[in-house]
Protein backbone atom coordinates (compact mmCIF):
# COMPACT_ATOMS: atom_id res chain seq x y z
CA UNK A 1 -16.56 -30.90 -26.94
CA UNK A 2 -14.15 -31.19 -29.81
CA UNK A 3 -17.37 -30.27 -32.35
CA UNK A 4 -18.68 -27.76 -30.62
CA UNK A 5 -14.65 -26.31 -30.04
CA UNK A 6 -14.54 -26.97 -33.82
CA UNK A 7 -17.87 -24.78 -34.70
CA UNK A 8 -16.57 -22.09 -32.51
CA UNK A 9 -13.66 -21.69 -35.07
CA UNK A 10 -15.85 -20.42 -37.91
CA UNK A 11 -18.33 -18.26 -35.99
CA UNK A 12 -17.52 -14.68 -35.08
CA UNK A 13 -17.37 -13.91 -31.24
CA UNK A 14 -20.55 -11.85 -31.19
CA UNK A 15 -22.70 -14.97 -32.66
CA UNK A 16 -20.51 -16.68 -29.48
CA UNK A 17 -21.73 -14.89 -26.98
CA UNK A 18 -25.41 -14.93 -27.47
CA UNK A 19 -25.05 -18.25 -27.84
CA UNK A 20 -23.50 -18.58 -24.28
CA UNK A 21 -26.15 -16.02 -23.13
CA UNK A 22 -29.24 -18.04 -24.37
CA UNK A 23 -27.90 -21.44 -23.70
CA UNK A 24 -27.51 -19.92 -19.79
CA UNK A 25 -30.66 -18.12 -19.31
CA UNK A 26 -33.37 -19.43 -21.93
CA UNK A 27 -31.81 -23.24 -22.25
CA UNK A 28 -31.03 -23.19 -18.50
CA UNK A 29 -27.63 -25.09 -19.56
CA UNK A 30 -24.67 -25.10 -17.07
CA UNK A 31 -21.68 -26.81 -18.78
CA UNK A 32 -22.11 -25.27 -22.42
CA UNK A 33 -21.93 -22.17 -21.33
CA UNK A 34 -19.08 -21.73 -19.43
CA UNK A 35 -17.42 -23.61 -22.61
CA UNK A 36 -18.78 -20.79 -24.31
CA UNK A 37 -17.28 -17.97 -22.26
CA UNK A 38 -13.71 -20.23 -22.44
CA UNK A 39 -13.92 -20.14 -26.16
CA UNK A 40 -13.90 -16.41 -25.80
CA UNK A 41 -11.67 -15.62 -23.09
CA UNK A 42 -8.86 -17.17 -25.36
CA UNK A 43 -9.77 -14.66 -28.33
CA UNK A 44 -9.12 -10.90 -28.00
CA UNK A 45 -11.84 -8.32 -28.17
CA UNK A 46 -14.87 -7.11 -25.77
CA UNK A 47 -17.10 -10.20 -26.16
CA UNK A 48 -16.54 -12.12 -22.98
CA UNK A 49 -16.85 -8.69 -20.85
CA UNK A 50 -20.26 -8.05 -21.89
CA UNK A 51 -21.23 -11.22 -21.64
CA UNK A 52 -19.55 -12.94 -18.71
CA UNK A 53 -21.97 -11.17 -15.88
CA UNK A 54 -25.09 -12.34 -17.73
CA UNK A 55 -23.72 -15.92 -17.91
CA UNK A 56 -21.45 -16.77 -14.69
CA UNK A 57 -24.63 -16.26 -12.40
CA UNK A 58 -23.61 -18.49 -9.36
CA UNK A 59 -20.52 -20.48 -8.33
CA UNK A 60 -20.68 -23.15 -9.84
CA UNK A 61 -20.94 -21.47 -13.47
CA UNK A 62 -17.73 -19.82 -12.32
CA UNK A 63 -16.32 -22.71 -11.28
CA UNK A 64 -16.41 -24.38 -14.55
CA UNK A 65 -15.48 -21.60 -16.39
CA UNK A 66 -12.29 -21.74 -14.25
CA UNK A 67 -12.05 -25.28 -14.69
CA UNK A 68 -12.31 -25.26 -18.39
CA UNK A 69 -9.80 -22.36 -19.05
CA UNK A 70 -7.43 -23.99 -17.21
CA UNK A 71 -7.91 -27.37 -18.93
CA UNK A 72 -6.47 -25.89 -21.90
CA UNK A 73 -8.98 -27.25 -24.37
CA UNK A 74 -9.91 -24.01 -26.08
CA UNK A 75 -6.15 -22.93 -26.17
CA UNK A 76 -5.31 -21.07 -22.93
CA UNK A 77 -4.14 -22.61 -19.21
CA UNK A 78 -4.16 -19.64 -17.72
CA UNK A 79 -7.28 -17.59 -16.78
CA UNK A 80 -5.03 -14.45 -17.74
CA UNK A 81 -5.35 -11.00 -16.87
CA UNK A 82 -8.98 -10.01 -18.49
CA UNK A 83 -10.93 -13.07 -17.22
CA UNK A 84 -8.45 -12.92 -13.83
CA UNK A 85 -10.03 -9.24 -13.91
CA UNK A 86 -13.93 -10.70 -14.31
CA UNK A 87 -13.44 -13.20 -12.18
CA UNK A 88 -12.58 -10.69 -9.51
CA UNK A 89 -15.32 -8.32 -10.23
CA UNK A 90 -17.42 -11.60 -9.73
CA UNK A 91 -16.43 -12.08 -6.64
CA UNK A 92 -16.61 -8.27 -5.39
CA UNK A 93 -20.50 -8.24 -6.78
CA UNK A 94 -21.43 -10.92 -4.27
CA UNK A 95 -22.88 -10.72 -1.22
CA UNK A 96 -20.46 -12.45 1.77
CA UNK A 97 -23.62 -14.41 2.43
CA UNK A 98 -24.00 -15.71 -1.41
CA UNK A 99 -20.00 -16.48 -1.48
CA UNK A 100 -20.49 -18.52 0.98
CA UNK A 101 -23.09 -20.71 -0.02
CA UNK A 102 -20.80 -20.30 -3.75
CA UNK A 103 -18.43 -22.31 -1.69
CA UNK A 104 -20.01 -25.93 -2.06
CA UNK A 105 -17.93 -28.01 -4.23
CA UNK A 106 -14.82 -28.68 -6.05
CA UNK A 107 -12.29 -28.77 -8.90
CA UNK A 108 -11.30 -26.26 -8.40
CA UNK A 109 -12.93 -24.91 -4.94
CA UNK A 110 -14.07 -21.29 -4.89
CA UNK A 111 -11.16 -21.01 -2.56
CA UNK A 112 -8.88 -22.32 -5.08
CA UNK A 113 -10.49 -19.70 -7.46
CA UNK A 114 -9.73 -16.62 -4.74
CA UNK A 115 -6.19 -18.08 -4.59
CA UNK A 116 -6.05 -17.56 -7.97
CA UNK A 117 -7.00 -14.06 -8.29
CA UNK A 118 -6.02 -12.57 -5.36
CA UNK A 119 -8.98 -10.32 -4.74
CA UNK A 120 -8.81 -7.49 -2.60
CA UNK A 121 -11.23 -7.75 -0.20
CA UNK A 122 -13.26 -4.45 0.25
CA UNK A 123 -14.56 -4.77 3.96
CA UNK A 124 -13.26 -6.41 7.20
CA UNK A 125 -16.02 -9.25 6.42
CA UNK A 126 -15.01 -10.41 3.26
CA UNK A 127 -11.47 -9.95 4.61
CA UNK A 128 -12.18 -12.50 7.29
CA UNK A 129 -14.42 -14.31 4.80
CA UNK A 130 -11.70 -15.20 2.31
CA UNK A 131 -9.17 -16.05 5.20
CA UNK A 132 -11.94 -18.65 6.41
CA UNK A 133 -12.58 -20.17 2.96
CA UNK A 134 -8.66 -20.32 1.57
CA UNK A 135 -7.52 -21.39 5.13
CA UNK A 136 -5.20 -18.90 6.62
CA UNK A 137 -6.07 -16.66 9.76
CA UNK A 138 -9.01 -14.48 10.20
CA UNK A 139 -10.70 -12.49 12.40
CA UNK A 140 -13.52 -14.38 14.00
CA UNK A 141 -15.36 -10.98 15.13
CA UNK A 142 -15.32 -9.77 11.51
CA UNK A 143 -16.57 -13.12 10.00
CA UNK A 144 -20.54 -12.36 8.45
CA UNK A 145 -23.21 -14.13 10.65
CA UNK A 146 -23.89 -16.91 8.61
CA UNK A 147 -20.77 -18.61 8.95
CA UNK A 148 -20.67 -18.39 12.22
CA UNK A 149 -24.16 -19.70 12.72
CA UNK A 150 -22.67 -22.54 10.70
CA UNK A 151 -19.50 -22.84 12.59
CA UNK A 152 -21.92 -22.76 15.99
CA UNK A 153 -24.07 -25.41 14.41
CA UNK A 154 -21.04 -27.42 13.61
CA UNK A 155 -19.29 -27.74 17.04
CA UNK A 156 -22.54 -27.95 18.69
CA UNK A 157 -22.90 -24.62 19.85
CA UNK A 158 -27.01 -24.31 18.73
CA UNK A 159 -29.25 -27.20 17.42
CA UNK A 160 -30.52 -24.13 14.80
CA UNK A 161 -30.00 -25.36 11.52
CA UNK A 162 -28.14 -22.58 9.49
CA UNK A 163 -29.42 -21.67 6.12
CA UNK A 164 -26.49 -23.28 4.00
CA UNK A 165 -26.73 -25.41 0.94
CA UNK A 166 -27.43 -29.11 2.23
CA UNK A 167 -24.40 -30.40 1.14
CA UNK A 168 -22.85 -28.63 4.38
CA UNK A 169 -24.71 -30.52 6.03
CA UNK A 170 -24.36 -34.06 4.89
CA UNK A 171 -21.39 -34.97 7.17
CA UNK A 172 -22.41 -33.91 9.66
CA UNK A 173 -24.47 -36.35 12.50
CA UNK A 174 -27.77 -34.98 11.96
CA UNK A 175 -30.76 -36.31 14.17
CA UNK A 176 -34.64 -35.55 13.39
């Protein structure tokens, strides 16, 4: 971390970001990257906007990239207003279906990461979607299918097996 933090010193953002871009989608790397798009969020100029779309390509790539801004390694805590601005066009680019499967994991949570940003949600779905992820009231009516095939499979409601990631699943008292 600290060598490739101290490389990043002497090379000029553009050389930066097509690093980040080929170690995402030609070295199929997931931590460097998002290290990557840190080192530029905490330098000024249009790098990390073209880049950050072709590089934070699921949740847990955002995630990180989250997680390592606000580590303060490459010299920021604070996602700050442009990467608070990517982060929510992120968000609005996703389906409600693909946020919710984005939601698997921690440190922070995707729901941590909406708390964050405050996104403004576009449709009474992703209203009631971000209300069920972060915790606070939501419309159940409004909620997209998926989760509430999930939240049927959870209380027992169908034996259908919703089309989450597994790790939904794994606490759940499973039989064959």
């Amino acid at each position: 971390l600290d060598k490739v933090i101290e490389l990043c010193n002497q090379l000029p953002d553009d050389f930066i970001a097509r690093t980040a871009v080929y170690a995402r989608q030609r070295a199929y790397m997931k931590d460097m990257p998002a290290l990557l798009l840190a080192v530029l969020a905490a330098r000024p100029g249009d790098a990390l906007d073209r880049v950050f779309d072709r590089v934070c390509d699921n949740g847990k790539m955002l995630r990180g990239f989250v997680q390592i801004v606000r580590s303060g390694v490459t010299g920021r805590r604070s996602l700050g207003t442009r990467p608070k601005r990517l982060v929510k066009r992120w968000l609005e680019q996703q389906t409600d279906a693909a946020l919710f499967r984005a939601s698997v994991g921690n440190d922070p949570s995707l729901a941590d990461v909406i708390k964050m940003v405050h996104p403004t949600p576009a449709t009474a779905s992703r209203r009631a979607l971000y209300g069920y992820l972060v915790g606070r009231p939501y419309d159940l009516a409004a909620l997209p299918e998926l989760v509430n095939a999930y939240e049927a499979f959870k209380t027992g409601q169908t034996k259908e097996i919703p089309n989450v990631p597994f790790q939904m699943l794994t606490s759940m008292a499973l039989d064959t």
